[in-house]
Protein backbone atom coordinates (compact mmCIF):
# COMPACT_ATOMS: atom_id res chain seq x y z
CA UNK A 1 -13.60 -2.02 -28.13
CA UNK A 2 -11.40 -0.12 -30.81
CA UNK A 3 -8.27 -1.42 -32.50
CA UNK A 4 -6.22 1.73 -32.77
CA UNK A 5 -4.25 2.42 -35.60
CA UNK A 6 -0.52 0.57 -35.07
CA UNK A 7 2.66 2.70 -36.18
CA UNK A 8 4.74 0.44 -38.40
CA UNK A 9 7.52 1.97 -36.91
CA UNK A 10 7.31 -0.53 -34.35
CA UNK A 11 8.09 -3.26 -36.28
CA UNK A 12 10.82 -1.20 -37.82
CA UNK A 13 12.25 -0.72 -34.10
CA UNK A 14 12.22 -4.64 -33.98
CA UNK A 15 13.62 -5.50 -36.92
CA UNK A 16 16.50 -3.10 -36.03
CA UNK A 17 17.48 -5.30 -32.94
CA UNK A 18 17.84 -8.25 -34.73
CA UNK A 19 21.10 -9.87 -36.08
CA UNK A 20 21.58 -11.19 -39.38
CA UNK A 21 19.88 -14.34 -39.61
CA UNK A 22 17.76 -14.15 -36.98
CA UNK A 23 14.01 -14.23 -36.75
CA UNK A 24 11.61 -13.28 -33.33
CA UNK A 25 9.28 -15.43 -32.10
CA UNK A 26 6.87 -13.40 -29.82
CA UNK A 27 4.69 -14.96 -27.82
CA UNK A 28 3.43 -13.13 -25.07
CA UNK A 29 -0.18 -11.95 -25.77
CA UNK A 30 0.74 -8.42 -25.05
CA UNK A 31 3.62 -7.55 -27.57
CA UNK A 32 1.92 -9.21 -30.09
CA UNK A 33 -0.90 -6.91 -29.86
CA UNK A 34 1.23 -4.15 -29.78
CA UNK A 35 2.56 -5.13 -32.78
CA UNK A 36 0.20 -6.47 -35.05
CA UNK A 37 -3.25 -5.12 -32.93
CA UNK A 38 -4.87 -8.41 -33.03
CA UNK A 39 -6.49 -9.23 -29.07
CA UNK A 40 -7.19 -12.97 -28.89
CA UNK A 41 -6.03 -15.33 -26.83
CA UNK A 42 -3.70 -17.49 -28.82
CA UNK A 43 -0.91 -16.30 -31.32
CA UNK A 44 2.68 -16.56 -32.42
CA UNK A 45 3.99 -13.67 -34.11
CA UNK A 46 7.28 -14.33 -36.42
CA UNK A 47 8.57 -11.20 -36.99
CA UNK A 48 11.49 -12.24 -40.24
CA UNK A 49 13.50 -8.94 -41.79
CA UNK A 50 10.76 -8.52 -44.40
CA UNK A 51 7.70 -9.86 -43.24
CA UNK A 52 5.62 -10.57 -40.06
CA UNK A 53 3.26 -13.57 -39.97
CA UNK A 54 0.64 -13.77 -37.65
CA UNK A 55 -0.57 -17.59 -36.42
CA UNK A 56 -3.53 -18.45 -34.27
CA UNK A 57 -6.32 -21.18 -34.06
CA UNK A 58 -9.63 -21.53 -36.05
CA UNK A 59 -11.35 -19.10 -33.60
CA UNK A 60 -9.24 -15.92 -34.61
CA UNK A 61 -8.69 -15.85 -38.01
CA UNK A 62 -11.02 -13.82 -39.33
CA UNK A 63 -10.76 -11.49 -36.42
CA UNK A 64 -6.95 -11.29 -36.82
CA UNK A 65 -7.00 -10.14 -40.49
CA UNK A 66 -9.72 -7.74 -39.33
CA UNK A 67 -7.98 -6.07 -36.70
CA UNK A 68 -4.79 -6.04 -38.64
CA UNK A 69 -6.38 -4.17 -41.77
CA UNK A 70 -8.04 -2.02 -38.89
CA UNK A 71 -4.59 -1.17 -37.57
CA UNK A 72 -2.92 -0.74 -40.53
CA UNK A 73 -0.26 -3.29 -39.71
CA UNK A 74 1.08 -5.04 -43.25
CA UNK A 75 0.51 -8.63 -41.79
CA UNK A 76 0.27 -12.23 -43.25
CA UNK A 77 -2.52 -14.55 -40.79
CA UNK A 78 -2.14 -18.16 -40.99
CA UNK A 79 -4.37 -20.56 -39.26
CA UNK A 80 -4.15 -24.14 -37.51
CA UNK A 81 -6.24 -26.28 -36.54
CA UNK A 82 -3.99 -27.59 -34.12
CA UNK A 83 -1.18 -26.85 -32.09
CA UNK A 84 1.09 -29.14 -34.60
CA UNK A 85 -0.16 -27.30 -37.53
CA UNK A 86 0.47 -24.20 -35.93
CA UNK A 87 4.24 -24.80 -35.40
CA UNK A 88 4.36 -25.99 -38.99
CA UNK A 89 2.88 -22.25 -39.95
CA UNK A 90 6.08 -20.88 -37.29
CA UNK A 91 8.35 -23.26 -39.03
CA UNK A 92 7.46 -22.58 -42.15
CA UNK A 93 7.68 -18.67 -41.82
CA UNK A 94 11.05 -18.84 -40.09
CA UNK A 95 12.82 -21.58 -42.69
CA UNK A 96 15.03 -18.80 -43.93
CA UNK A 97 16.57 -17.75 -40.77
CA UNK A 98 19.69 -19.30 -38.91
CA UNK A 99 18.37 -18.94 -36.00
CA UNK A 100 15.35 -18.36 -33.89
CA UNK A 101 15.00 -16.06 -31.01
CA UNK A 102 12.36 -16.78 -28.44
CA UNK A 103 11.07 -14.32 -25.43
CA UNK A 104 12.19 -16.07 -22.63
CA UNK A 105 10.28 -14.46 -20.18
CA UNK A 106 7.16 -15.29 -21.48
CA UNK A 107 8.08 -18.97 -22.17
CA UNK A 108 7.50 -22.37 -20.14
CA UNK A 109 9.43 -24.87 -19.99
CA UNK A 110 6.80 -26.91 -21.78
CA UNK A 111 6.64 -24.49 -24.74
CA UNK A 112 10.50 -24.42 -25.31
CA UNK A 113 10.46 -28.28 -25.36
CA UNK A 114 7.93 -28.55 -28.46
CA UNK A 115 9.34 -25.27 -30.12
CA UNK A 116 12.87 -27.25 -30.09
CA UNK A 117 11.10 -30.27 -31.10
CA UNK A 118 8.70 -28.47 -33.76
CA UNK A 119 11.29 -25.70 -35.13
CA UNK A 120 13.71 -26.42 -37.28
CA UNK A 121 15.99 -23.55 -36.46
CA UNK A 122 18.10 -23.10 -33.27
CA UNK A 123 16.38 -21.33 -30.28
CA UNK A 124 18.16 -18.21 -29.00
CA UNK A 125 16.45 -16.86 -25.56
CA UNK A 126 16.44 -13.33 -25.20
CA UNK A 127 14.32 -10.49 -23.22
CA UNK A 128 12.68 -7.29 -23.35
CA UNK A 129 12.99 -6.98 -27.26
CA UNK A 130 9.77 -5.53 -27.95
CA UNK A 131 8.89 -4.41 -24.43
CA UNK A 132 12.46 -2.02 -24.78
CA UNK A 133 10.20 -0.25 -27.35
CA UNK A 134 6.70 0.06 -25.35
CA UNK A 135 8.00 2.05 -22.40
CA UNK A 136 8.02 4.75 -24.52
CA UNK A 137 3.92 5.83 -25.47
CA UNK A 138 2.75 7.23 -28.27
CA UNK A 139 0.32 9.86 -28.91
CA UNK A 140 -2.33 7.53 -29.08
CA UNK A 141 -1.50 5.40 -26.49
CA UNK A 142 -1.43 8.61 -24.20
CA UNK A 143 -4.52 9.40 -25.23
CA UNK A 144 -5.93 6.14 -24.55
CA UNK A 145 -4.05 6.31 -21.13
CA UNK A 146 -5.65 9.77 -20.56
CA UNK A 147 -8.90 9.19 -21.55
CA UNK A 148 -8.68 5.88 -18.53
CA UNK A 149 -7.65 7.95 -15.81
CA UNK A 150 -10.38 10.24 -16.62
CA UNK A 151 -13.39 7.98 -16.77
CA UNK A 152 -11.48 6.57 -13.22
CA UNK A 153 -11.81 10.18 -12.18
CA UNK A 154 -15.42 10.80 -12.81
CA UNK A 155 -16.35 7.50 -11.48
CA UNK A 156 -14.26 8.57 -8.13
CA UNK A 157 -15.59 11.84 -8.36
CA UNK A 158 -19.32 9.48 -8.01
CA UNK A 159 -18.57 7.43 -5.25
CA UNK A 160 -16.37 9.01 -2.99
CA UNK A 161 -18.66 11.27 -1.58
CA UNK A 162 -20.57 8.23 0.14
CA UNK A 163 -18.07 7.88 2.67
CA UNK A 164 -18.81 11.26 3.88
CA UNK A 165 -21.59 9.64 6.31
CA UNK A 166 -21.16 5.53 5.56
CA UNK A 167 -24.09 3.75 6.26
CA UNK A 168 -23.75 -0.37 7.37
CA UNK A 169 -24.90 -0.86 3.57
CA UNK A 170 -21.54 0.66 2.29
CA UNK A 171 -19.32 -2.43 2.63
CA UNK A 172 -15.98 -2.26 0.94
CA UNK A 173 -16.90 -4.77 -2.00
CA UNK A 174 -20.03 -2.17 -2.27
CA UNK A 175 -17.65 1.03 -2.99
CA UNK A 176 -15.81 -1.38 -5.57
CA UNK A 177 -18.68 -2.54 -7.43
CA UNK A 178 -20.10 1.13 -7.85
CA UNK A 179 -16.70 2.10 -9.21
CA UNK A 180 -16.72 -0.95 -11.75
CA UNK A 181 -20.00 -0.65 -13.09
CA UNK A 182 -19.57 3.43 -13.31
CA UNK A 183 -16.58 2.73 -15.07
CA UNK A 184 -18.28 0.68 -17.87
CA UNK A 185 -20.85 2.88 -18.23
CA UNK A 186 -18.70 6.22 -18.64
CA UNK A 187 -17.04 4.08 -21.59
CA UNK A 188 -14.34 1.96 -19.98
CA UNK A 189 -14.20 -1.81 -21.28
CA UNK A 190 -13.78 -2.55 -17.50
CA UNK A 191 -11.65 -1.94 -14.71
CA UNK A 192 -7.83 -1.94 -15.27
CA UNK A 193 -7.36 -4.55 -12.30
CA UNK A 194 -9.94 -5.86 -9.33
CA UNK A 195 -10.60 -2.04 -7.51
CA UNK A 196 -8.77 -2.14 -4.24
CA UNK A 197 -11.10 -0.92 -1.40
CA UNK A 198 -9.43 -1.30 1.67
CA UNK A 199 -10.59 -0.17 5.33
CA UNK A 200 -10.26 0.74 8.82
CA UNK A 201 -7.15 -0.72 11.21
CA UNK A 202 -6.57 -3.81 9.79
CA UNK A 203 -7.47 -3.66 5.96
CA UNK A 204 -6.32 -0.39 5.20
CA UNK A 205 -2.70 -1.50 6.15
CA UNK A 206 -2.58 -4.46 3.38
CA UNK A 207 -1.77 -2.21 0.69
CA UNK A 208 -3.10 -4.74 -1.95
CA UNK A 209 -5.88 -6.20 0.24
CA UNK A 210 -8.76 -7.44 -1.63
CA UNK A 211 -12.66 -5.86 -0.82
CA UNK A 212 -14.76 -7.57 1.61
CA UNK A 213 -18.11 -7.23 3.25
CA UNK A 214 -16.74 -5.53 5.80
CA UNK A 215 -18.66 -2.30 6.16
CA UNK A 216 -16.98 0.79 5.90
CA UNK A 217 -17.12 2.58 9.67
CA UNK A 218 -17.08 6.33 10.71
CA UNK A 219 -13.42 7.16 11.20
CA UNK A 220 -12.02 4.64 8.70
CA UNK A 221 -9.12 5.21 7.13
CA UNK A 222 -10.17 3.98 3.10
CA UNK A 223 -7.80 3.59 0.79
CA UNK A 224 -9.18 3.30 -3.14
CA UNK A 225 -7.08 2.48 -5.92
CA UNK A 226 -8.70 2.29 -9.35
CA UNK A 227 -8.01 2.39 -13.07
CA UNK A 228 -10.11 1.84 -16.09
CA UNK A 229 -9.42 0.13 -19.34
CA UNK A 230 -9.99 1.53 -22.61
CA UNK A 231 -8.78 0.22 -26.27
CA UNK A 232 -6.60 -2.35 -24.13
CA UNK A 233 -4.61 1.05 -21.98
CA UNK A 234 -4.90 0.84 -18.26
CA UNK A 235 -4.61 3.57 -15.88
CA UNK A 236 -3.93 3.75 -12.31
CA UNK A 237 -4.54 5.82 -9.05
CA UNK A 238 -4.88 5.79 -5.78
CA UNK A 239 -6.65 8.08 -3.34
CA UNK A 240 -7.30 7.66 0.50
CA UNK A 241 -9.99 9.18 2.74
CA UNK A 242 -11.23 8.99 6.41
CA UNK A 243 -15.04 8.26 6.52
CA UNK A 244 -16.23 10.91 8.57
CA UNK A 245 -13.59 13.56 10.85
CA UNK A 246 -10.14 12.58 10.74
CA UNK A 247 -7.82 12.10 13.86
CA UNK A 248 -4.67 14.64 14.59
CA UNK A 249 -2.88 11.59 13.52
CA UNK A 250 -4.31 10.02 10.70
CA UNK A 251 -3.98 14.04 9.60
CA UNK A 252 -0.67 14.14 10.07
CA UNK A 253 0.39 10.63 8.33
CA UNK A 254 -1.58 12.10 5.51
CA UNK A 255 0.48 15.22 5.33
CA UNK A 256 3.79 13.31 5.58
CA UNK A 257 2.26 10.92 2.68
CA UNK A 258 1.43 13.63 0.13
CA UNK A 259 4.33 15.51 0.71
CA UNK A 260 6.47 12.70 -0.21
CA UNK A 261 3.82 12.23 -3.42
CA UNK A 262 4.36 15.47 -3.83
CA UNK A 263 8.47 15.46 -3.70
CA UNK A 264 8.22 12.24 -6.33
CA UNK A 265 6.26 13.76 -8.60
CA UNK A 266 8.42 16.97 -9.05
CA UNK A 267 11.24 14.58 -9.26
CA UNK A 268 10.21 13.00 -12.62
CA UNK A 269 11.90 14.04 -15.63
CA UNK A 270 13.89 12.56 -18.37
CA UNK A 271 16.93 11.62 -17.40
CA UNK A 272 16.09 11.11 -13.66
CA UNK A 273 16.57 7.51 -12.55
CA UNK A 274 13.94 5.35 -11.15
CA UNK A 275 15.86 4.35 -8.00
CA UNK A 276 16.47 8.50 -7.36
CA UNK A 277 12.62 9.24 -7.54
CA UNK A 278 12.16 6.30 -4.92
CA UNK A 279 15.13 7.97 -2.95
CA UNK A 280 13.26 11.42 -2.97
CA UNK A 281 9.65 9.78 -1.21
CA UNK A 282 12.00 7.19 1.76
CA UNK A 283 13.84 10.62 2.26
CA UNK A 284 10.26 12.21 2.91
CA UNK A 285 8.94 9.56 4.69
CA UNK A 286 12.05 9.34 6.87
CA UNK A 287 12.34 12.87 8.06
CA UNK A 288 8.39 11.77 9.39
CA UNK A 289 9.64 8.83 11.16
CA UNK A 290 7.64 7.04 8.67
CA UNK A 291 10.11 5.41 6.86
CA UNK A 292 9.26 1.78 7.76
CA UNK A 293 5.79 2.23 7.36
CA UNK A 294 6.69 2.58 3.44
CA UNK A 295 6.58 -1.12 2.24
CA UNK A 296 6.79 -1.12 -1.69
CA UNK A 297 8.29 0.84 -4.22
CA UNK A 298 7.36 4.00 -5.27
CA UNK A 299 5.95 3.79 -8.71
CA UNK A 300 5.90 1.58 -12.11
CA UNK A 301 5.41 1.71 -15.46
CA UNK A 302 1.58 0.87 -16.87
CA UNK A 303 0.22 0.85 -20.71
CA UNK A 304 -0.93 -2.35 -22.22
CA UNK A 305 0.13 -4.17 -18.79
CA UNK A 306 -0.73 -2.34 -15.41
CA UNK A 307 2.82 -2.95 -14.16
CA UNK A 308 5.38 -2.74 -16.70
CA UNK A 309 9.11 -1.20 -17.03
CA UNK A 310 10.34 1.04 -15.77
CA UNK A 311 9.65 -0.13 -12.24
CA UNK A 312 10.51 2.96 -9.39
CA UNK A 313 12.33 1.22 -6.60
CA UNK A 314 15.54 0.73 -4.60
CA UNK A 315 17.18 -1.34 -7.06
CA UNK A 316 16.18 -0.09 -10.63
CA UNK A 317 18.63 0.74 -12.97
CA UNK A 318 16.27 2.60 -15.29
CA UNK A 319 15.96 5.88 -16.70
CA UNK A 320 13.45 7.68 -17.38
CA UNK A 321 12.83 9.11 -20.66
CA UNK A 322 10.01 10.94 -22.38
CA UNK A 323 7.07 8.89 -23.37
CA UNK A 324 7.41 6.75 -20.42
CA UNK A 325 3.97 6.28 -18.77
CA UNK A 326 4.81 6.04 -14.99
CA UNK A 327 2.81 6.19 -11.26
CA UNK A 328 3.84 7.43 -8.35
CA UNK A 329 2.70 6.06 -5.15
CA UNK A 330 4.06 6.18 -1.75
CA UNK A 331 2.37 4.76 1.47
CA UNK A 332 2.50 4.31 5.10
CA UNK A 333 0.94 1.21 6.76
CA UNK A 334 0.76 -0.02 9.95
CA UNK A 335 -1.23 -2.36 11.63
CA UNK A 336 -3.93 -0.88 14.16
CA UNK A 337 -3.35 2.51 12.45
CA UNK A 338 -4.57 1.73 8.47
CA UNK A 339 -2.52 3.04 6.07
CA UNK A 340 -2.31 6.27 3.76
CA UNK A 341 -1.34 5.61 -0.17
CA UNK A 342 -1.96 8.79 -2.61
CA UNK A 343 -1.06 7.79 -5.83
CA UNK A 344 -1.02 9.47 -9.12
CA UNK A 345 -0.29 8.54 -12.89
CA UNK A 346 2.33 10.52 -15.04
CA UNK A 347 3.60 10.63 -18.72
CA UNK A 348 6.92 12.00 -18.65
CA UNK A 349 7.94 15.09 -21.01
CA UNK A 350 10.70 16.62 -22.41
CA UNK A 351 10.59 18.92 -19.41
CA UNK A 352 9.27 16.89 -16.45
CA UNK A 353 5.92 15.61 -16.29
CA UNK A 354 2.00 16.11 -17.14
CA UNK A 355 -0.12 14.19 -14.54
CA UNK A 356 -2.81 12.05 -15.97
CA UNK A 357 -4.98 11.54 -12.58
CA UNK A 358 -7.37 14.98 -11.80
CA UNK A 359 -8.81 13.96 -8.49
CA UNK A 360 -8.36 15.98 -5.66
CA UNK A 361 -5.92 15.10 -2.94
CA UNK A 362 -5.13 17.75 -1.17
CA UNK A 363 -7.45 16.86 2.14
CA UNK A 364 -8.41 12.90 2.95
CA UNK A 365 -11.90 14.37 3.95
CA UNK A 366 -13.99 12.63 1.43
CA UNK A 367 -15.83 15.38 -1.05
CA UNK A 368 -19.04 16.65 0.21
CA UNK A 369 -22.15 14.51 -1.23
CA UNK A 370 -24.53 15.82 -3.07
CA UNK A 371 -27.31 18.02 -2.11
CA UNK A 372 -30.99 17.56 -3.28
């Protein structure tokens, strides 16, 4: 794995959020590598008006002044042997400040209790200070984003074909383990999440059910949703086929499906709001008497995390701009039918959208397999 270059304009877009006197205390595993590009497991990152100061335990520090220097990030690493000496490094970095903010979503109870006992500063709870400036990608995260969805695509591209004629060997945890293991060796670091593989009547209508040896069966609905992970990006898609001929109806739940993808997609844009997009697939969906059979919201944001704001639902209040890195994803389940999900992954531009995921969608016949 990489560690891509960091723009130090993200620290800059930090720094300008905070008042005078203050100091951030980030925590959660994921800013801080967006910030400083180190990947371990334990850090506190005090971001102070002129300086950032990266602490972590005896296992890291070398790697943390590596990856910073790799990242370009202008970063001072301190290391404790100890969770004690640690807050003394935190302490010690944020003595000049009148207060210290904390992310309070990423915070236990626990944690507050020996950061007020430890600190020597006031703790101020706030949210979404650094993740306010992730939502909007890069070029390189983009490209990192990209490059996921297309390794997904040509693993996909691999293993889809087998449900043309499923044999009893073809369970559902099979299809998912071909898709990891392709994945890792087209270049992903792994698999953005656990590959959902879900079939027939009864699986296929969990829309986050988890693969099983049951064996895929001719006339299965089979919904896949997979991402890779490369240089810490996810992406994320979902595609569903019928192993073998498909029914009049499982055509026609299909066609409702993708149509409503379809409507969503063209609906992206800057300046569109989340809860709109999710207005445009229900409306679909509806007009299909399908609109109960549509259980989850229509899309979220992914990048570092594979769900992250902006989240595309009833009740968002969010916005879309350009840069933001989004999915959209309508389904239909029912139990004793299956279910239908065709998902894709966007970045949004200043004049609507470029889609991310290449696989074909157009038909849930699975592609042809290969002749030899």
């Amino acid at each position: 794995m990489t560690t891509p270059r960091v723009d130090a304009g993200r620290v800059d877009l930090v720094r300008s959020g905070m008042a005078e006197g203050e100091v951030l205390l980030v925590s959660d595993l994921s800013n801080v590598r967006w910030l400083s590009g180190f990947t371990g497991s334990s850090a506190l990152l005090v971001v102070t008006p002129s300086t950032s100061v990266l602490v972590t335990d005896g296992r890291y520090g070398a790697q943390a002044r590596r990856q910073a220097d790799a990242a370009g990030v202008e970063l001072e690493v301190r290391v404790g042997a100890t969770q004690a000496e640690m807050l003394e490094h935190v302490a010690d970095a944020a003595s000049a400040a009148t207060s210290i903010v904390f992310e309070a979503e990423h915070a236990t109870v626990a944690q507050h209790r020996r950061w007020a006992a430890a600190l020597p500063r006031p703790l101020v709870a706030a949210s979404g200070r650094v993740e306010a400036g992730r939502r909007r990608k890069d070029e390189r995260e983009i490209d990192a984003i990209a490059r996921a969805a297309s390794i997904a695509d040509a693993a996909l591209a691999e293993v889809a074909p087998l449900l043309a004629e499923p044999g009893p060997h073809l369970t559902e945890a099979r299809v998912r383990d071909l898709l990891e293991i392709r994945m890792r060796e087209l270049g992903a670091s792994g698999p953005s999440y656990e590959t959902i593989v879900a079939s027939g009547p009864v699986h296929a209508a969990l829309p986050h059910h988890r693969p099983t040896s049951r064996p895929v069966e001719r006339g299965d609905l089979v919904i896949i949703d997979v991402g890779a992970l490369v240089d810490g990006y996810h992406s994320d898609m979902t595609r569903t086929y019928v192993a073998g001929r498909a029914t009049d109806e499982q055509e026609r739940v299909y066609a409702a499906v993708l149509e409503a993808q379809m409507a969503g997609l063209a609906a992206v844009g800057p300046g569109a709001t989340a809860r709109s997009i999710d207005s445009v697939c229900r409306e679909v969906l509806d007009g299909h008497g399908l609109g109960e059979w549509f259980t989850h919201g229509t899309g979220h944001g992914v990048g570092l995390l594979i769900h992250e704001e902006p989240y595309l639902n009833r009740v968002s209040e969010a916005v879309l701009a350009e840069g933001d890195v989004v999915t959209v994803e309508p389904g239909a389940y029912s139990e004793g039918f299956g279910g239908v999900r065709v998902e894709d992954l966007v970045v949004v531009t200043s004049d609507g959208c470029r889609v991310l995921t290449a696989s074909p969608k157009d038909s849930p016949c699975p592609p042809s397999p290969p002749t030899t």
